[in-house]
C-alpha atoms as a PDB file:
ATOM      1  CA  UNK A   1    -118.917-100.542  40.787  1.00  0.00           C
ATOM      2  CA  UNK A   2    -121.302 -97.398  40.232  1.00  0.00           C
ATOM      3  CA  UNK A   3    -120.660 -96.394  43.946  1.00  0.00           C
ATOM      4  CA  UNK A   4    -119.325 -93.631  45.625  1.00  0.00           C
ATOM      5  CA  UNK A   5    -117.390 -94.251  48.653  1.00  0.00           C
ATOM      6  CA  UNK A   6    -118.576 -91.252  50.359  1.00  0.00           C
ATOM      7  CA  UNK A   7    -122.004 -92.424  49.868  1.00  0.00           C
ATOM      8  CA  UNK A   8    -121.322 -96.313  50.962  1.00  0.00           C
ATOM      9  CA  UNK A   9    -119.013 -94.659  54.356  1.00  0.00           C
ATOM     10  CA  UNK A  10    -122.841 -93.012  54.866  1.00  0.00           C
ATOM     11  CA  UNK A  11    -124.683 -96.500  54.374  1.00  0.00           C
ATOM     12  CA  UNK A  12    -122.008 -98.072  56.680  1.00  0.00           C
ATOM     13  CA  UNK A  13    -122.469 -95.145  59.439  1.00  0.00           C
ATOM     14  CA  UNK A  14    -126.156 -95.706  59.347  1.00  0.00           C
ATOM     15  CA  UNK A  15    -125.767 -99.439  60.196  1.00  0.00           C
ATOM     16  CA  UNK A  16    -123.868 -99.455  62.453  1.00  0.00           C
ATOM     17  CA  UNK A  17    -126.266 -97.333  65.008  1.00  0.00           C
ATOM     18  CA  UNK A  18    -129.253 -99.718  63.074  1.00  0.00           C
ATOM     19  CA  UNK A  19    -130.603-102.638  64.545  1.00  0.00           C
ATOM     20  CA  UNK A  20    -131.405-105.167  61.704  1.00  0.00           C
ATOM     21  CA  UNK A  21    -131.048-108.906  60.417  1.00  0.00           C
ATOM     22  CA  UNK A  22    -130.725-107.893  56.965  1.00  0.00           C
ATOM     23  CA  UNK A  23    -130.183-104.726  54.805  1.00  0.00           C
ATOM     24  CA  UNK A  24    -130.355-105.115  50.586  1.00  0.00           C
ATOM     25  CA  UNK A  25    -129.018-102.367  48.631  1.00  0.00           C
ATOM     26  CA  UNK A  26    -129.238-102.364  45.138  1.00  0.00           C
ATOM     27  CA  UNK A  27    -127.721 -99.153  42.506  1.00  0.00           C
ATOM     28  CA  UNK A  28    -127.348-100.079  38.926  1.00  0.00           C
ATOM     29  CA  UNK A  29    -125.441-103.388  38.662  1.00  0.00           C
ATOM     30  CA  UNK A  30    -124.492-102.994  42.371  1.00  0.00           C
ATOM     31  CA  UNK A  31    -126.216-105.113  45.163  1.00  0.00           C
ATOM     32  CA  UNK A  32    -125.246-105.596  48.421  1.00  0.00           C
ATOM     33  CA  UNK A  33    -126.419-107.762  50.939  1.00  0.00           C
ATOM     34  CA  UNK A  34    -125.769-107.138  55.134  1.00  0.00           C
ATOM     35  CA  UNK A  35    -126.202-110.035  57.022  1.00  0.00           C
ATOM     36  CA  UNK A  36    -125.993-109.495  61.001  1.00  0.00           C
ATOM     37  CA  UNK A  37    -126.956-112.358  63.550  1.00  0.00           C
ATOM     38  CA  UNK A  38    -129.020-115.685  62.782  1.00  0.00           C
ATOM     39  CA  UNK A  39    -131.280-115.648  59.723  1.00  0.00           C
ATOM     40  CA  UNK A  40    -134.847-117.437  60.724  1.00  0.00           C
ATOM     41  CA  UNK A  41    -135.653-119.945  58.262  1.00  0.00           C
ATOM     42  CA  UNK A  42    -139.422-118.317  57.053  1.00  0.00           C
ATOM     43  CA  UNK A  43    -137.286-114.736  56.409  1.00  0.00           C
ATOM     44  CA  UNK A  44    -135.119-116.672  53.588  1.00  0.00           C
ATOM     45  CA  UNK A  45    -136.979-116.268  50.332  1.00  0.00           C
ATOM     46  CA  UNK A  46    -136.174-117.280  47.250  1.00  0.00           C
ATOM     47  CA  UNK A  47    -135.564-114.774  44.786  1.00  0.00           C
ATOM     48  CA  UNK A  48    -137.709-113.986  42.122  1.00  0.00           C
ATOM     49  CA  UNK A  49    -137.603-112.129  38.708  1.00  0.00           C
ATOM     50  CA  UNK A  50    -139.327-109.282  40.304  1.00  0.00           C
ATOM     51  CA  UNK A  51    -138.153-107.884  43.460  1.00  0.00           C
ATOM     52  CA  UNK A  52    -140.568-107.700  46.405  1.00  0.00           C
ATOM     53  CA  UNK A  53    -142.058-104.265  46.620  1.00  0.00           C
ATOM     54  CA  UNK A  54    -142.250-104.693  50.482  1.00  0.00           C
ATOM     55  CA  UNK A  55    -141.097-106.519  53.323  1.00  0.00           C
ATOM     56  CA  UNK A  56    -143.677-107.008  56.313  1.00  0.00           C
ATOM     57  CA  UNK A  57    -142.960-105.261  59.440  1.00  0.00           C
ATOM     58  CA  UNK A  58    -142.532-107.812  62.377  1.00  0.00           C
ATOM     59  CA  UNK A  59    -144.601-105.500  64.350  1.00  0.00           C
ATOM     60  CA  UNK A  60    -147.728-107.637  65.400  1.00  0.00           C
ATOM     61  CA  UNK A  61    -150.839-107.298  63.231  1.00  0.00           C
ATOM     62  CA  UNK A  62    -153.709-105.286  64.739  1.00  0.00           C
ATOM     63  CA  UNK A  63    -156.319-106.006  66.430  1.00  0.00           C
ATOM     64  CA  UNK A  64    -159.612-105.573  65.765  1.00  0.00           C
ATOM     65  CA  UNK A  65    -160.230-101.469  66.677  1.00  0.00           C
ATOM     66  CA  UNK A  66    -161.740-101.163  70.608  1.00  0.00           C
ATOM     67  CA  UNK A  67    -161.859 -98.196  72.637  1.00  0.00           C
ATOM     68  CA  UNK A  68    -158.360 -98.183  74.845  1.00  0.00           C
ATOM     69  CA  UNK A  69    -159.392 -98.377  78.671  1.00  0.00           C
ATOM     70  CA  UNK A  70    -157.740 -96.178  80.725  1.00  0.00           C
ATOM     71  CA  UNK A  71    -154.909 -97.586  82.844  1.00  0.00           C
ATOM     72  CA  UNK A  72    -155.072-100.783  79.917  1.00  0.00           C
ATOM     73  CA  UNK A  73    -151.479 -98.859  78.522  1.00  0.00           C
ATOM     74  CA  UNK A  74    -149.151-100.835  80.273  1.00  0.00           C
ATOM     75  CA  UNK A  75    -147.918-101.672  76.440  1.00  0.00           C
ATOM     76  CA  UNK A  76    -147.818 -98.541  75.105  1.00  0.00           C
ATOM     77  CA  UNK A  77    -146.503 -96.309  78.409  1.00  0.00           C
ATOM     78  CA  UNK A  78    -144.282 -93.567  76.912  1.00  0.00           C
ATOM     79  CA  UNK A  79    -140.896 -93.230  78.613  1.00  0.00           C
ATOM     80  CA  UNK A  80    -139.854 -90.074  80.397  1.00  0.00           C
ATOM     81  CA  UNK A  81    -139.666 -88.116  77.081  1.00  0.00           C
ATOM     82  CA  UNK A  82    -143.058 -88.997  76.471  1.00  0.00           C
ATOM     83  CA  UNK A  83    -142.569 -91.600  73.258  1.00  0.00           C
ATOM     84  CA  UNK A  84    -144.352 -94.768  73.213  1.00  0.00           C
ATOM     85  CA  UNK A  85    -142.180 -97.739  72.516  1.00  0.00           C
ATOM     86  CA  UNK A  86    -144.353-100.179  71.270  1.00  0.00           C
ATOM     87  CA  UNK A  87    -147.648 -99.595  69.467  1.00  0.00           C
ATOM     88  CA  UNK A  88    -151.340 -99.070  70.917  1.00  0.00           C
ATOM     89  CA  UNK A  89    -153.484-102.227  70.520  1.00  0.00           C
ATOM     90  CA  UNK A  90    -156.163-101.753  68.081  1.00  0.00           C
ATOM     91  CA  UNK A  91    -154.573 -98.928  66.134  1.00  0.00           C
ATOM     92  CA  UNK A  92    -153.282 -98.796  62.934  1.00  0.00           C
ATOM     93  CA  UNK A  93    -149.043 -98.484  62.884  1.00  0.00           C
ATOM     94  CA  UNK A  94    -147.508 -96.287  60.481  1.00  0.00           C
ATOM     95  CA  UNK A  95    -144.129 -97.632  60.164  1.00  0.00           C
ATOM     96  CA  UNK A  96    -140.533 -96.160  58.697  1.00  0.00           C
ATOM     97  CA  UNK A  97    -140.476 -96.810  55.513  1.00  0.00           C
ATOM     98  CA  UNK A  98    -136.944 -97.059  54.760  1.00  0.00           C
ATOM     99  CA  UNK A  99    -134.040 -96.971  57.365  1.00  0.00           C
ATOM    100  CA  UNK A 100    -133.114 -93.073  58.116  1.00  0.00           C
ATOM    101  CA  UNK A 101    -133.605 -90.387  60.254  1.00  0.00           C
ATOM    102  CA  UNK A 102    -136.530 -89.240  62.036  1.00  0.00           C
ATOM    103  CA  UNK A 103    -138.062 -85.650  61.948  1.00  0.00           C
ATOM    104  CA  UNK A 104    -141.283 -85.015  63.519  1.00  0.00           C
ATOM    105  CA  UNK A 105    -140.788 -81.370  62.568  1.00  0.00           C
ATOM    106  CA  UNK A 106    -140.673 -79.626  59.015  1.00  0.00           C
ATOM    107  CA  UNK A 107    -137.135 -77.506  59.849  1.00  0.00           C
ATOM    108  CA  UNK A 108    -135.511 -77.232  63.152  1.00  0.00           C
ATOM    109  CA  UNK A 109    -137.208 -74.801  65.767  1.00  0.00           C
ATOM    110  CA  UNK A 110    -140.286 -75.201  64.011  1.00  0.00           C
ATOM    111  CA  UNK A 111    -144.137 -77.025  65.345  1.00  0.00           C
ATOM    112  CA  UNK A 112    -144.137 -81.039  64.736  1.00  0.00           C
ATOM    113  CA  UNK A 113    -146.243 -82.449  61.829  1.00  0.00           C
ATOM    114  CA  UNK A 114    -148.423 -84.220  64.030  1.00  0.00           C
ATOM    115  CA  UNK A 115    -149.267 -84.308  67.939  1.00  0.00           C
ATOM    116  CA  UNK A 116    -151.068 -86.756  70.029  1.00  0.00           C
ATOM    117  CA  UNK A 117    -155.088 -86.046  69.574  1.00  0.00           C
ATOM    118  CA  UNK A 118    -154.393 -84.633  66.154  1.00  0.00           C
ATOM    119  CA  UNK A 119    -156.532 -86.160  63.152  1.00  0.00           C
ATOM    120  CA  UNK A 120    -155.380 -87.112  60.096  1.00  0.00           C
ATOM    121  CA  UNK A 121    -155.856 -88.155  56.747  1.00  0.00           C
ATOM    122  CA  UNK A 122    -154.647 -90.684  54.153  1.00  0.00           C
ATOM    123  CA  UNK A 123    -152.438 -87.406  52.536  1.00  0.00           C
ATOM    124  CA  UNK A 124    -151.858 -85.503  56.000  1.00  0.00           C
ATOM    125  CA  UNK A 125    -147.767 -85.639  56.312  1.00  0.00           C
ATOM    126  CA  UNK A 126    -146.875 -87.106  60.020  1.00  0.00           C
ATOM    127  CA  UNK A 127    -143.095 -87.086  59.507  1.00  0.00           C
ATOM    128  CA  UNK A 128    -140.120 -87.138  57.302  1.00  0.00           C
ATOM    129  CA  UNK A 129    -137.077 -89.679  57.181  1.00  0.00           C
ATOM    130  CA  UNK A 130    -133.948 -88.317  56.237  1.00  0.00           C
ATOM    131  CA  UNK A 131    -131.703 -91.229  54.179  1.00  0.00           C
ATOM    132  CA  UNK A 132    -128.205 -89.675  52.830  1.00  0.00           C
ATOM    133  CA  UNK A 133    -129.736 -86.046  52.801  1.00  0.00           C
ATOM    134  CA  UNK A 134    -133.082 -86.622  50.708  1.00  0.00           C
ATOM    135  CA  UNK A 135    -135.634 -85.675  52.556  1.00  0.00           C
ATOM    136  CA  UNK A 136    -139.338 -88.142  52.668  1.00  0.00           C
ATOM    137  CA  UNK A 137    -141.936 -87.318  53.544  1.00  0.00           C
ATOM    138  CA  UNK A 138    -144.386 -89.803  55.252  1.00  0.00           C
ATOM    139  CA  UNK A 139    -148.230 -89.700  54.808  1.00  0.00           C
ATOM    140  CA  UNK A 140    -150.661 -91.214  57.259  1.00  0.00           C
ATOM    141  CA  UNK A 141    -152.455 -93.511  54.523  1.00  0.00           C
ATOM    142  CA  UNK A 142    -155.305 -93.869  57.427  1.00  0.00           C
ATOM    143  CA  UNK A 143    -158.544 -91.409  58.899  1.00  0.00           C
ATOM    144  CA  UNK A 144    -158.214 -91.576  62.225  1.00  0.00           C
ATOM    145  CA  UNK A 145    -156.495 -89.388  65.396  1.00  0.00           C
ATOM    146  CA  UNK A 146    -152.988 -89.863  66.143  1.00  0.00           C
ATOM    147  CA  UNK A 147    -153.282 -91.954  69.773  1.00  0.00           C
ATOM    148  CA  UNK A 148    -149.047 -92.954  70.309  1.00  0.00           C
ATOM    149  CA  UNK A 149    -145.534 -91.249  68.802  1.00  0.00           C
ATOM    150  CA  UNK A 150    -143.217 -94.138  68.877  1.00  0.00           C
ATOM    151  CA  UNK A 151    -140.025 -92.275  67.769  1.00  0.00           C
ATOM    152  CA  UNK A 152    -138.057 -88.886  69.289  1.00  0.00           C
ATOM    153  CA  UNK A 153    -137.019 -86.523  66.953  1.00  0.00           C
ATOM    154  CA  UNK A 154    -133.565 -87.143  65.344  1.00  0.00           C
ATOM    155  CA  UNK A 155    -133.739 -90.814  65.973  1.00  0.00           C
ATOM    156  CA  UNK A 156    -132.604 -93.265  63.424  1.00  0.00           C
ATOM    157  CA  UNK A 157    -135.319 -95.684  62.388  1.00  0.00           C
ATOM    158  CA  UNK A 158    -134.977 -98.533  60.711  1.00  0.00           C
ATOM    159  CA  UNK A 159    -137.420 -99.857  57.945  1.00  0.00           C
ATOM    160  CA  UNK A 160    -140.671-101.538  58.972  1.00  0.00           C
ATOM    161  CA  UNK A 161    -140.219 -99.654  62.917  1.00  0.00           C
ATOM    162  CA  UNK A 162    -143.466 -98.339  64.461  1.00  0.00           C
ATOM    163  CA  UNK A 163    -143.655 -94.236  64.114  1.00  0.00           C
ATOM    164  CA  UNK A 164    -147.236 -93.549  65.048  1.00  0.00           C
ATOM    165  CA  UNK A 165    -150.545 -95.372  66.318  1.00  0.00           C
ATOM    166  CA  UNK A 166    -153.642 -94.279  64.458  1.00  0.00           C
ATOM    167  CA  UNK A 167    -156.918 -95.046  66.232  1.00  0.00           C
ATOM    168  CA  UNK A 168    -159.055 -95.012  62.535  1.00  0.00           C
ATOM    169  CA  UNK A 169    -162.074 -93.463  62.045  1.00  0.00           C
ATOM    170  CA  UNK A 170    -165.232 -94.946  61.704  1.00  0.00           C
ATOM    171  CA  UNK A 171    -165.864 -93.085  58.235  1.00  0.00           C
ATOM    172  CA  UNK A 172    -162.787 -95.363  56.786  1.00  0.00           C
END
């Protein structure tokens, strides 16, 4: 086995504050598989040759893009530290793309990435998540204006989990 067990006492610290169905892990000749509660039927797949590059999010998929009334947030209300639990109908989600640890922020102490009203591009960096102490940073991959932060700073995310609504721009 071609793993460290300081670095699988990290992977097992990080799931047990996740909540998932399934986490794969795969180093060299070493795969593991973490199974927690009942596996639905259409998220078994068979295994291929190739591995699947990505999973899709079970975040609903968006609507077509219409102006947000005012008041019409009842989804999207942010709690008392203003973050926005579920995403903003009709924008497009930029999700976690691994499990890890949230930082809107480049170094502690210093301005977020991103705020709400901010635009941003397909390259503009929104966030980073931190897995075992490499740093990623996450790019928009959307024009638009950031509309919802769905994640406080610090938070551990897991893979596929809403970060940001995007209302796109008409240009895209």
């Amino acid at each position: 086995m071609d793993i460290d067990l300081a670095e699988l006492a990290s992977l097992v610290a990080l799931l047990k504050e996740a909540d998932f169905t399934e986490f794969r892990y795969d180093k060299g000749e070493t795969h593991i598989v973490v199974r927690r509660g009942a596996v639905e039927a259409e998220a078994v797949r068979p295994s291929s040759a190739a591995p699947a590059a990505h999973i899709a999010p079970t975040t609903p998929a968006p609507l077509a893009a219409q102006p947000i009334a005012p008041g019409d947030t009842q989804k999207s209300k942010p709690s008392a530290s203003g973050i926005a639990r579920n995403p903003v109908p009709g924008a497009k989600v930029i999700t976690a793309p691994m499990l890890g640890t949230f930082y809107g922020a480049p170094k502690p102490g210093e301005p977020p990435f991103v705020h709400i009203g901010d635009a941003v591009g397909p390259d503009s960096v929104v966030c980073i998540v931190e897995v075992m102490k490499l740093m990623n940073s996450v790019s928009a991959e959307v024009s638009g204006t950031i509309v919802a932060i769905h994640a406080e700073n610090g938070e551990l995310v897991e893979f596929g989990q809403p970060l940001f609504s995007v209302q796109e721009s008409s240009a895209s």
